[in-house]
C-alpha atoms as a PDB file:
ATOM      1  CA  UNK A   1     -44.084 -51.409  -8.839  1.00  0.00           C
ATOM      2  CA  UNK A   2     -46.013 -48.944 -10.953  1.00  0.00           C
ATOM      3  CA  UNK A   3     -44.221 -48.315 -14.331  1.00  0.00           C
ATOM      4  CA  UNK A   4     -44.494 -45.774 -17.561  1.00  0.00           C
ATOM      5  CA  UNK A   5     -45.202 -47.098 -20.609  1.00  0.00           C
ATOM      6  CA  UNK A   6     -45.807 -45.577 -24.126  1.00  0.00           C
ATOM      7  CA  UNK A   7     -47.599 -47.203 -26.599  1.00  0.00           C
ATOM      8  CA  UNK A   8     -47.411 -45.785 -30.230  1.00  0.00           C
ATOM      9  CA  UNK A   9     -50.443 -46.458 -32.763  1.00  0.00           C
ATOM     10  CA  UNK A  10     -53.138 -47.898 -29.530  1.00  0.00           C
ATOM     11  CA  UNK A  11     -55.927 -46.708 -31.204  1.00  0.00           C
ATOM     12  CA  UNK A  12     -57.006 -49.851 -31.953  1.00  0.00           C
ATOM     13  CA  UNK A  13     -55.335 -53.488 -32.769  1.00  0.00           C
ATOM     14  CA  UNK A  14     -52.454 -54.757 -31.533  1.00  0.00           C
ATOM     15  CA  UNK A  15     -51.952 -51.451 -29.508  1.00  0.00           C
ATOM     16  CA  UNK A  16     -54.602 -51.775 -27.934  1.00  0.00           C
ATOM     17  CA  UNK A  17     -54.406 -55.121 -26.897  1.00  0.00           C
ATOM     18  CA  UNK A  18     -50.803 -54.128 -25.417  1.00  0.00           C
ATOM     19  CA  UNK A  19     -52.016 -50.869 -23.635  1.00  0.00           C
ATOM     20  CA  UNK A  20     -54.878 -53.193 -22.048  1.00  0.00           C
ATOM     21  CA  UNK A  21     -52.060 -55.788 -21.556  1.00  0.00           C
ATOM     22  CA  UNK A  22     -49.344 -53.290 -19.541  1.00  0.00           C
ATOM     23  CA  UNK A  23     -53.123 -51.692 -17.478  1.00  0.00           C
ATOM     24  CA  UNK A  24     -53.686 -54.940 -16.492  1.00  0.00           C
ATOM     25  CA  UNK A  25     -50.479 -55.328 -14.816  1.00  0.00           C
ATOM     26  CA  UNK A  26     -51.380 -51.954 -12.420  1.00  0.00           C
ATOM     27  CA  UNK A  27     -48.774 -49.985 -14.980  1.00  0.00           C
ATOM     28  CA  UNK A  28     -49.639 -46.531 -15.898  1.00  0.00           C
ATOM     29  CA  UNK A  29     -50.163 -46.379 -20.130  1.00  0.00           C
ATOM     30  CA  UNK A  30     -49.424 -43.367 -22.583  1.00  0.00           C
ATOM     31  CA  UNK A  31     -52.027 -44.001 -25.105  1.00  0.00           C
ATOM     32  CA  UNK A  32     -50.394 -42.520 -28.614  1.00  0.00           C
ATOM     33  CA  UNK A  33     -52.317 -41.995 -31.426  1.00  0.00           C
ATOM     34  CA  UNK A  34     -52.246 -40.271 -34.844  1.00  0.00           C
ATOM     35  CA  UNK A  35     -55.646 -39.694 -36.422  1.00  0.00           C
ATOM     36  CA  UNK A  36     -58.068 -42.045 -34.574  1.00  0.00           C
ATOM     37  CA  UNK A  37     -58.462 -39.798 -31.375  1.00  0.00           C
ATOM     38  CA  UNK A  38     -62.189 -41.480 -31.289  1.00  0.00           C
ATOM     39  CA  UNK A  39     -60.659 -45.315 -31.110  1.00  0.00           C
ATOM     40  CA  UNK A  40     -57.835 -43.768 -28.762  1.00  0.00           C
ATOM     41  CA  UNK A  41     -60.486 -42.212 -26.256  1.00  0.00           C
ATOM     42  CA  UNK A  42     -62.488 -45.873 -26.824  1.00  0.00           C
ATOM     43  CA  UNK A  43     -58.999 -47.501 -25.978  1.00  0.00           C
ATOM     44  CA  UNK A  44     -58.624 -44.988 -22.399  1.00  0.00           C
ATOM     45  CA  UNK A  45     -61.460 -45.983 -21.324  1.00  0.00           C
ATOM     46  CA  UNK A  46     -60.974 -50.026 -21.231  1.00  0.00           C
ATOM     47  CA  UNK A  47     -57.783 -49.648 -19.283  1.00  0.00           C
ATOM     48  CA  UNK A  48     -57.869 -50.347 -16.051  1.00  0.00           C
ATOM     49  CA  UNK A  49     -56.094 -48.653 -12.645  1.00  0.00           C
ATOM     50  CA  UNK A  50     -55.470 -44.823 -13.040  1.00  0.00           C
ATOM     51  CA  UNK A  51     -52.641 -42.721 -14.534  1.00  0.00           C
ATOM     52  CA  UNK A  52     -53.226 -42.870 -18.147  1.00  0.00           C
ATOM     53  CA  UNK A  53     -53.160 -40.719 -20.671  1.00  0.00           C
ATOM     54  CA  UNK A  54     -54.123 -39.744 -24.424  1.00  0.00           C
ATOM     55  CA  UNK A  55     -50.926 -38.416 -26.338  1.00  0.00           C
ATOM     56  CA  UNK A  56     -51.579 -37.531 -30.282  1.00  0.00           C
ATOM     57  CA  UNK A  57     -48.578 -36.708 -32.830  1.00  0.00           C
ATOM     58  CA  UNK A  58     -47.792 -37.618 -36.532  1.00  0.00           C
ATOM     59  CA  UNK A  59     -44.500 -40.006 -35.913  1.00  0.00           C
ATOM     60  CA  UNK A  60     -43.301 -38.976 -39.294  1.00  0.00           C
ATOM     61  CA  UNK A  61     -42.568 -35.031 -38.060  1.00  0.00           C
ATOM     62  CA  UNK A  62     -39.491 -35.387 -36.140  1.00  0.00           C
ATOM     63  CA  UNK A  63     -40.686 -32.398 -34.259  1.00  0.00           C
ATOM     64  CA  UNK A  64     -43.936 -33.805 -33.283  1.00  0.00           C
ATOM     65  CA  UNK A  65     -41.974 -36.768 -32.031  1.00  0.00           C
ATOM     66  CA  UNK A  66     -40.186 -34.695 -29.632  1.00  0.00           C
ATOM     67  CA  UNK A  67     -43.481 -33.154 -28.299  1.00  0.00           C
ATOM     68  CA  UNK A  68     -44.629 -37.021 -28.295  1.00  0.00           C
ATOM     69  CA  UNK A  69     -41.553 -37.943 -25.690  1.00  0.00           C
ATOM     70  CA  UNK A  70     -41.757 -35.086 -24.037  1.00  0.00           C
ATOM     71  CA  UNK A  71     -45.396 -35.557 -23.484  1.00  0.00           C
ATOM     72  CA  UNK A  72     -45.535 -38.799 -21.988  1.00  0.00           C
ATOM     73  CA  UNK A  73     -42.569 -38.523 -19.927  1.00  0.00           C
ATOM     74  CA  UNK A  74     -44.012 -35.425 -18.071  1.00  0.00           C
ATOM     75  CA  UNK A  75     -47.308 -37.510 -18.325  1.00  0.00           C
ATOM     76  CA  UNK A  76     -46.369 -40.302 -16.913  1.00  0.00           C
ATOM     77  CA  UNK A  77     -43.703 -39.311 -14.363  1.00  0.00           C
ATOM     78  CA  UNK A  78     -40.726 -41.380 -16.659  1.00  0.00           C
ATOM     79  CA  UNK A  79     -41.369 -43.561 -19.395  1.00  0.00           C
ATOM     80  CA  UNK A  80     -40.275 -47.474 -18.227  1.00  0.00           C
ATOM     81  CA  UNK A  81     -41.134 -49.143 -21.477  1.00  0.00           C
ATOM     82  CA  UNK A  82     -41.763 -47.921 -24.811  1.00  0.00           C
ATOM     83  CA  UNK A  83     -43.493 -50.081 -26.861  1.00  0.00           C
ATOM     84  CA  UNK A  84     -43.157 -49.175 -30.873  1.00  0.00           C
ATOM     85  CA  UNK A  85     -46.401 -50.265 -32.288  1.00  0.00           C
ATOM     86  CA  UNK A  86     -47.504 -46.924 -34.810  1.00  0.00           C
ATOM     87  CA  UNK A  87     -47.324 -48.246 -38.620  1.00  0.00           C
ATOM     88  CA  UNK A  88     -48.279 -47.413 -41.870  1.00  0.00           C
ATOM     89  CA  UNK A  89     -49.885 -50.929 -42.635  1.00  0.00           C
ATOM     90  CA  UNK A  90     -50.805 -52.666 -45.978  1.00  0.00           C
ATOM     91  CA  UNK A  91     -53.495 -51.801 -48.411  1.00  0.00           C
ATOM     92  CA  UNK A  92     -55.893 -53.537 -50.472  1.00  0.00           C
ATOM     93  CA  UNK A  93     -54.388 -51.708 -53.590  1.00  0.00           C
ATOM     94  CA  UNK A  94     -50.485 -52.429 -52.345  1.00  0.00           C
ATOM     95  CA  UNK A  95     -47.700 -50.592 -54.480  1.00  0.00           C
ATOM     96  CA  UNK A  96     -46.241 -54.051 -55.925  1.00  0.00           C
ATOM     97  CA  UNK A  97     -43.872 -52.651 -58.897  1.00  0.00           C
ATOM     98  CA  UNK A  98     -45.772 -54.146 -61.777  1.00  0.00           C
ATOM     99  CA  UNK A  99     -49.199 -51.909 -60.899  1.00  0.00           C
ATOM    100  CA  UNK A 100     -48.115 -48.302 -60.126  1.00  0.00           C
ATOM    101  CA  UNK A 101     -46.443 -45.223 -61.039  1.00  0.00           C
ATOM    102  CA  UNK A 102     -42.677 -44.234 -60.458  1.00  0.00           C
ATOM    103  CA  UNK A 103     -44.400 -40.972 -58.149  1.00  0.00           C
ATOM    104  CA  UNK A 104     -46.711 -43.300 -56.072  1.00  0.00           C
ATOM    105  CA  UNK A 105     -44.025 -45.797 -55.317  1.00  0.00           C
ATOM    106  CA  UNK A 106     -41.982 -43.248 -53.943  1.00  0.00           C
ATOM    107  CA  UNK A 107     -44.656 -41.674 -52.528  1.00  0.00           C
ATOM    108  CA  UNK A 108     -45.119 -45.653 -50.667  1.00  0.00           C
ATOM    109  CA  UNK A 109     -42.100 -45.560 -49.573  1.00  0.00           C
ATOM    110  CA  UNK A 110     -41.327 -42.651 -48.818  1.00  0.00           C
ATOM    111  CA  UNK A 111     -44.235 -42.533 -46.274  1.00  0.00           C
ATOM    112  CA  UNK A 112     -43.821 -46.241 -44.859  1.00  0.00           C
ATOM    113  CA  UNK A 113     -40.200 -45.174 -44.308  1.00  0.00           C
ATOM    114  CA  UNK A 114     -41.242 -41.928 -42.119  1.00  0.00           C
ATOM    115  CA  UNK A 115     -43.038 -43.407 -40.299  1.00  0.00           C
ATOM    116  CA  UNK A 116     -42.484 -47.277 -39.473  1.00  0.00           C
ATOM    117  CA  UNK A 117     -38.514 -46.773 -39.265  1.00  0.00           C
ATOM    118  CA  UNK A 118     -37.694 -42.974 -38.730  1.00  0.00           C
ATOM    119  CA  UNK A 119     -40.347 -42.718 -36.601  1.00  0.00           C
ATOM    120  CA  UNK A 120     -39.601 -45.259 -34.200  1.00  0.00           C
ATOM    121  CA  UNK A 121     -35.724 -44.650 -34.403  1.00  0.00           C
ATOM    122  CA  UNK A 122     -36.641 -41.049 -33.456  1.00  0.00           C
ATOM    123  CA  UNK A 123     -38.928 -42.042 -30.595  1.00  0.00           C
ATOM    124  CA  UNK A 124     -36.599 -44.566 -29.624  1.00  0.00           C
ATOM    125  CA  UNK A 125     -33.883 -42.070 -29.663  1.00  0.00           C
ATOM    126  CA  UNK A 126     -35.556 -39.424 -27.693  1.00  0.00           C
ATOM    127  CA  UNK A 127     -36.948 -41.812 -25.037  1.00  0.00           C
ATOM    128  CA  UNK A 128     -33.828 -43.796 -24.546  1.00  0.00           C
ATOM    129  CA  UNK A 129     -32.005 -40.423 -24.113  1.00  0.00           C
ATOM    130  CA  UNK A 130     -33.780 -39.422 -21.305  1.00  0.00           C
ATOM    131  CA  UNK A 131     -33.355 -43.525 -19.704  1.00  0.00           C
ATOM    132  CA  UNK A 132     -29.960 -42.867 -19.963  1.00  0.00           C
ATOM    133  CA  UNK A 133     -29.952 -40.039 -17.504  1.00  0.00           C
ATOM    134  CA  UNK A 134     -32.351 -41.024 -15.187  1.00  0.00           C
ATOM    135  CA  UNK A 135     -30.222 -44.387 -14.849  1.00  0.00           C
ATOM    136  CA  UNK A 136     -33.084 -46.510 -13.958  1.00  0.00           C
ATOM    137  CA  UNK A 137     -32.389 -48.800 -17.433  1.00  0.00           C
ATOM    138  CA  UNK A 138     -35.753 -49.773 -19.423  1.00  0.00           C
ATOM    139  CA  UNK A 139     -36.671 -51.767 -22.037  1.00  0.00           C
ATOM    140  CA  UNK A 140     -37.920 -51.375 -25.682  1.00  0.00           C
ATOM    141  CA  UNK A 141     -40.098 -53.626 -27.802  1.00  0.00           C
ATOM    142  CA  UNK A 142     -40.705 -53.404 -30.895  1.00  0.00           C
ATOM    143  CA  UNK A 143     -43.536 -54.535 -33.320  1.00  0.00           C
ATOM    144  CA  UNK A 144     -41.829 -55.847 -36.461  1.00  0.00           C
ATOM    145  CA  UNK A 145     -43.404 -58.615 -39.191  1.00  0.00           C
ATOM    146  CA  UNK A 146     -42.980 -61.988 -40.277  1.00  0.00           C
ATOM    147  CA  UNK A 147     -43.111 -59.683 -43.898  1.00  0.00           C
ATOM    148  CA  UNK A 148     -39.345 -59.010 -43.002  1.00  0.00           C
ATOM    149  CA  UNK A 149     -38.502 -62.392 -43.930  1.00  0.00           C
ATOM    150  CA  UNK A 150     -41.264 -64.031 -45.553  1.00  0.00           C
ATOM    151  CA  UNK A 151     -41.819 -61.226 -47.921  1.00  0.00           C
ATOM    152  CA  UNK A 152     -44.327 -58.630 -48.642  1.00  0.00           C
ATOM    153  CA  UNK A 153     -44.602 -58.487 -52.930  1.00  0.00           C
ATOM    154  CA  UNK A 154     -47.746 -56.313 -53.104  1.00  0.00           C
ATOM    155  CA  UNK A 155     -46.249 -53.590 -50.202  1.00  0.00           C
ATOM    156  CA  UNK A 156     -42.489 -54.050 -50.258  1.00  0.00           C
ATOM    157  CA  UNK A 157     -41.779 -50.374 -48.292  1.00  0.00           C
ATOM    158  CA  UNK A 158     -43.855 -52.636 -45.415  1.00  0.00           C
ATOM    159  CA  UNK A 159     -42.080 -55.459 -45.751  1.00  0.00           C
ATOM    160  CA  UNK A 160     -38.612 -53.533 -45.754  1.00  0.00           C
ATOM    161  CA  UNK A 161     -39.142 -50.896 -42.837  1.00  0.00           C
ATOM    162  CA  UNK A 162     -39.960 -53.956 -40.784  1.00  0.00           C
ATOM    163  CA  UNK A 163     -37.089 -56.005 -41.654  1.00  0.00           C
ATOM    164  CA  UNK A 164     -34.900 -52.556 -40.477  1.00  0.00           C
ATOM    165  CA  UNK A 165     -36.813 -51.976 -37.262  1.00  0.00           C
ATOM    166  CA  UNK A 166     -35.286 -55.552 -36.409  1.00  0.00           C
ATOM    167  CA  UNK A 167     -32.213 -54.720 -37.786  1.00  0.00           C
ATOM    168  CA  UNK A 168     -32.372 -51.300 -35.473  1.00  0.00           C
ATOM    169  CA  UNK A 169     -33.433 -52.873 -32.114  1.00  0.00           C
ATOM    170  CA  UNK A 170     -30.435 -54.908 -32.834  1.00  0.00           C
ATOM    171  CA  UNK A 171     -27.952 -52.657 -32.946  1.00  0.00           C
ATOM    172  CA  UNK A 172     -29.792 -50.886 -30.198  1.00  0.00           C
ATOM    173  CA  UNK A 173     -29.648 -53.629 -27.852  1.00  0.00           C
ATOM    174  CA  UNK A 174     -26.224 -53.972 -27.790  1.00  0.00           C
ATOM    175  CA  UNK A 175     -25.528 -50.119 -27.652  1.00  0.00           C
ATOM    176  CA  UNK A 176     -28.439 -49.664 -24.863  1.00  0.00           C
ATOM    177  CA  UNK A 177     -27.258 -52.834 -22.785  1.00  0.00           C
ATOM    178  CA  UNK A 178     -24.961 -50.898 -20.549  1.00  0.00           C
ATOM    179  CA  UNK A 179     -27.278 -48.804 -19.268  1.00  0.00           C
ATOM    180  CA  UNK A 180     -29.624 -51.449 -18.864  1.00  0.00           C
ATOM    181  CA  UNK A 181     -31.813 -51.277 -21.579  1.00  0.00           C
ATOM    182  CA  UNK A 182     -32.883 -53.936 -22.735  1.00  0.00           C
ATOM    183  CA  UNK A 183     -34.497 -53.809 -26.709  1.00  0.00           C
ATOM    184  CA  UNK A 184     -36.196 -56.952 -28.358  1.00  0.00           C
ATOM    185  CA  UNK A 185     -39.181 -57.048 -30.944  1.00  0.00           C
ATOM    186  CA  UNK A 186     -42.089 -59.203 -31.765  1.00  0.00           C
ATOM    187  CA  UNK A 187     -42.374 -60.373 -35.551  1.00  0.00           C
ATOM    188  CA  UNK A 188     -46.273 -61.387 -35.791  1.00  0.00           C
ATOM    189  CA  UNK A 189     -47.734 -63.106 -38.606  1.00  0.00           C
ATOM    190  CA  UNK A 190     -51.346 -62.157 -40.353  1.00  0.00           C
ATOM    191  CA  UNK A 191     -53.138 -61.098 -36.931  1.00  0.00           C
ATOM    192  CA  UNK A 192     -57.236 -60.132 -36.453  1.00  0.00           C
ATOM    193  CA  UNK A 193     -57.431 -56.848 -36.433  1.00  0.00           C
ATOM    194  CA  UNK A 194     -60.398 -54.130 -37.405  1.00  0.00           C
ATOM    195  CA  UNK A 195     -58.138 -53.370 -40.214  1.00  0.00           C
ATOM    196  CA  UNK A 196     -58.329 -56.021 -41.772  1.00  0.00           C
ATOM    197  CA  UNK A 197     -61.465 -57.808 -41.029  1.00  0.00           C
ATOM    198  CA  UNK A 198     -62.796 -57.600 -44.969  1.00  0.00           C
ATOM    199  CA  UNK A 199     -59.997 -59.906 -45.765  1.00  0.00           C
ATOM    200  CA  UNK A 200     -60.751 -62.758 -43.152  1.00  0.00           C
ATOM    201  CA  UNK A 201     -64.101 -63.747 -45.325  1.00  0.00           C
ATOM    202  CA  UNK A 202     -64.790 -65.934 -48.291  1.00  0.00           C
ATOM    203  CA  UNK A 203     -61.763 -67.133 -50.077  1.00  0.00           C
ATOM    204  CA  UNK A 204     -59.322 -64.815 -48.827  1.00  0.00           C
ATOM    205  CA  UNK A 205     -60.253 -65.427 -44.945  1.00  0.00           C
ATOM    206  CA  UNK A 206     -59.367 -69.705 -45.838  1.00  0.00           C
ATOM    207  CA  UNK A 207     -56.064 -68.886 -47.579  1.00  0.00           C
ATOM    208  CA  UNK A 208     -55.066 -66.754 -44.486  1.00  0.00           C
ATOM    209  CA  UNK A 209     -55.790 -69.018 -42.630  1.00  0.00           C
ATOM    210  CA  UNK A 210     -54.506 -72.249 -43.844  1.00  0.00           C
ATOM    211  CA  UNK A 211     -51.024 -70.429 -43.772  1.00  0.00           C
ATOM    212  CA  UNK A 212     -51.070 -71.840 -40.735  1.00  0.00           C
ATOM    213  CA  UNK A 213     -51.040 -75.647 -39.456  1.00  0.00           C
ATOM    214  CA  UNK A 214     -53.728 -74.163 -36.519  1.00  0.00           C
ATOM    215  CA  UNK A 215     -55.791 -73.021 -39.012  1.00  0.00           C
ATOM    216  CA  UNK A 216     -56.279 -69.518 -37.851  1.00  0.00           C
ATOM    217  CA  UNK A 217     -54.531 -66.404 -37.515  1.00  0.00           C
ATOM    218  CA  UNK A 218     -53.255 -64.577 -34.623  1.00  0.00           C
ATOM    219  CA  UNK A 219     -54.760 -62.548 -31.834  1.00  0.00           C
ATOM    220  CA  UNK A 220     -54.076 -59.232 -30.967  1.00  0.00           C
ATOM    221  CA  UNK A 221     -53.930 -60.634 -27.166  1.00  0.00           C
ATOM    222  CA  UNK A 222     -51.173 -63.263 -28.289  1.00  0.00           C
ATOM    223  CA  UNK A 223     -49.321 -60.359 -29.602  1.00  0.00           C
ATOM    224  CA  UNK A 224     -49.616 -58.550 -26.373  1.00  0.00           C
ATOM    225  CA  UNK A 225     -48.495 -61.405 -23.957  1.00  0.00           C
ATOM    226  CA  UNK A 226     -45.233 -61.771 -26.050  1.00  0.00           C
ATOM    227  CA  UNK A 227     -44.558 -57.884 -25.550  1.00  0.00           C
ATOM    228  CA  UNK A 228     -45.711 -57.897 -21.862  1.00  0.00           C
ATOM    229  CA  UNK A 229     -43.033 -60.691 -21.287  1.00  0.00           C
ATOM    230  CA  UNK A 230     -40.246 -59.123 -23.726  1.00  0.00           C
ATOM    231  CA  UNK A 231     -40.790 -56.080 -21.254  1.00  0.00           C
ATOM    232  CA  UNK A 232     -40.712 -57.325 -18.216  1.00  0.00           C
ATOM    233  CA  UNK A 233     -37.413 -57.730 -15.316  1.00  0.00           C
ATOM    234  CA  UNK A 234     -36.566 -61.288 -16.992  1.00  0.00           C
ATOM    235  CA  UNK A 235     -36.245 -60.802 -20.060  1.00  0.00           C
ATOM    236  CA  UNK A 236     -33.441 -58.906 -20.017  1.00  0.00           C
ATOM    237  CA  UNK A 237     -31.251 -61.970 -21.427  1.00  0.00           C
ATOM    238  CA  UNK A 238     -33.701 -61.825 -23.847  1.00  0.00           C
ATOM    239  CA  UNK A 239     -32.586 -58.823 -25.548  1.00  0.00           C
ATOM    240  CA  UNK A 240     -31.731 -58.618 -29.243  1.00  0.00           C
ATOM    241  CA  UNK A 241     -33.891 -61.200 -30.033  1.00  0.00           C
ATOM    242  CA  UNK A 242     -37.144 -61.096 -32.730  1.00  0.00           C
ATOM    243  CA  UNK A 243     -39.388 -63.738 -31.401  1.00  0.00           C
ATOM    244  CA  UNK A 244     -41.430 -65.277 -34.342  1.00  0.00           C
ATOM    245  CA  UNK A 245     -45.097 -65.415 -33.358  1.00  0.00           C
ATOM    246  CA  UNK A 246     -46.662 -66.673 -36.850  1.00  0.00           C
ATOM    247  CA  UNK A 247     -48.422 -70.263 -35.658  1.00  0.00           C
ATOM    248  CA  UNK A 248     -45.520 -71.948 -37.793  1.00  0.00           C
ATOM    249  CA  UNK A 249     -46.875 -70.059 -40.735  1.00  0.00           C
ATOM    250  CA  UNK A 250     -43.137 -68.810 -41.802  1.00  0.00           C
ATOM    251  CA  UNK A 251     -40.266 -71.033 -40.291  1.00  0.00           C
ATOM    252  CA  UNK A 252     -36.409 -69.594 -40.606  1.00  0.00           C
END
């Protein structure tokens, strides 16, 4: 059967690869994006099967989020799975203590924040809400970090909101399990993405790599399979947990 799913941040990346993922499957997608309406018309277009739908919205403007929910519920007929994806990533430039200014680190973190946790909390919120009353259940998956545990020194607002979006689909799970919700999250490690393509050549490329015993870094498809499973009817027992998908790069 046919479900909803919203996917926050599919521009491009990793949401892409998991709208493409959930398309593939004959489920209808809510393609969210923020700024990138060029990459989120780009990522429309390679989904297969019929239903979609664009949605744009700054997370960070808890009344934009509303309109977000709102949208792709109407959109979609009911929203199945939600799939929190939308970050503020890393930089080159980071916002490690020793290098910047008392205003742009709260500025950092302040914006990571917004966005990465209070975004999704408030999406999560609004969509579960509406689960709830429907009484079909649903599931929620969310895309955390290895950087919640193995440390992010140059962006630590990164590394932090990630570590809390685990800590949140937690507590969600067990809140959300009666009404059969069922919330788990994906920790990736360094994954190939357009984003950050520069910093898979020369030196910087090997390093990233050899984190790894493979030798490489993630896929973007890899990432997608592990939320297409955390999503689906069987995985329900599954819920609460933050699968580690690093290629043995970061072992707890």
């Amino acid at each position: 059967m046919s479900r909803g799913v919203l996917v926050t941040g599919a521009s491009r990346g990793i949401g892409r690869a998991v709208a493409v993922a959930f398309a593939e499957l004959g489920d209808r997608v809510a393609v969210h994006y923020g700024s990138r309406s060029a990459d989120a018309e780009a990522t429309l277009a390679a989904l297969s099967g019929s239903g979609h739908l664009l949605i744009s919205g700054d997370l960070a403007d808890p009344a934009a989020t509303e309109d977000i929910a709102g949208a792709a519920w109407r959109g979609l007929g009911g929203v199945d799975v939600l799939v929190n994806n939308a970050a503020v990533a890393t930089t080159a430039d980071g916002h490690g203590v020793p290098g910047v200014s008392y205003v742009d680190w709260q500025a950092a973190w302040e914006r990571t924040l917004r966005v990465n946790l209070l975004g999704a909390a408030n999406l999560t919120y609004l969509v579960t809400r509406r689960m709830i009353e429907r009484g079909t259940g649903g599931r929620v998956v969310n895309i955390g970090s290895r950087g919640a545990y193995r440390g992010e020194p140059d962006h630590p607002a990164y590394g932090a909101s990630k570590a809390a979006l685990h800590a949140l689909g937690q507590s969600l799970a067990v809140s959300l399990a009666p009404y059969g919700i069922a919330v788990a999250s994906v920790a990736p490690g360094f994954t190939e993405t357009e984003r950050v393509s520069g910093r898979l050549s020369g030196e910087s490329g090997a390093g990233l790599r050899s984190q790894s015993p493979f030798g490489r870094v993630g896929t973007p498809a890899e990432v997608a399979a592990a939320v297409v499973y955390l999503a689906s009817g069987p995985a329900e027992w599954a819920s609460g947990a933050v699968l580690d998908l690093n290629g043995a790069s970061h072992l707890r």
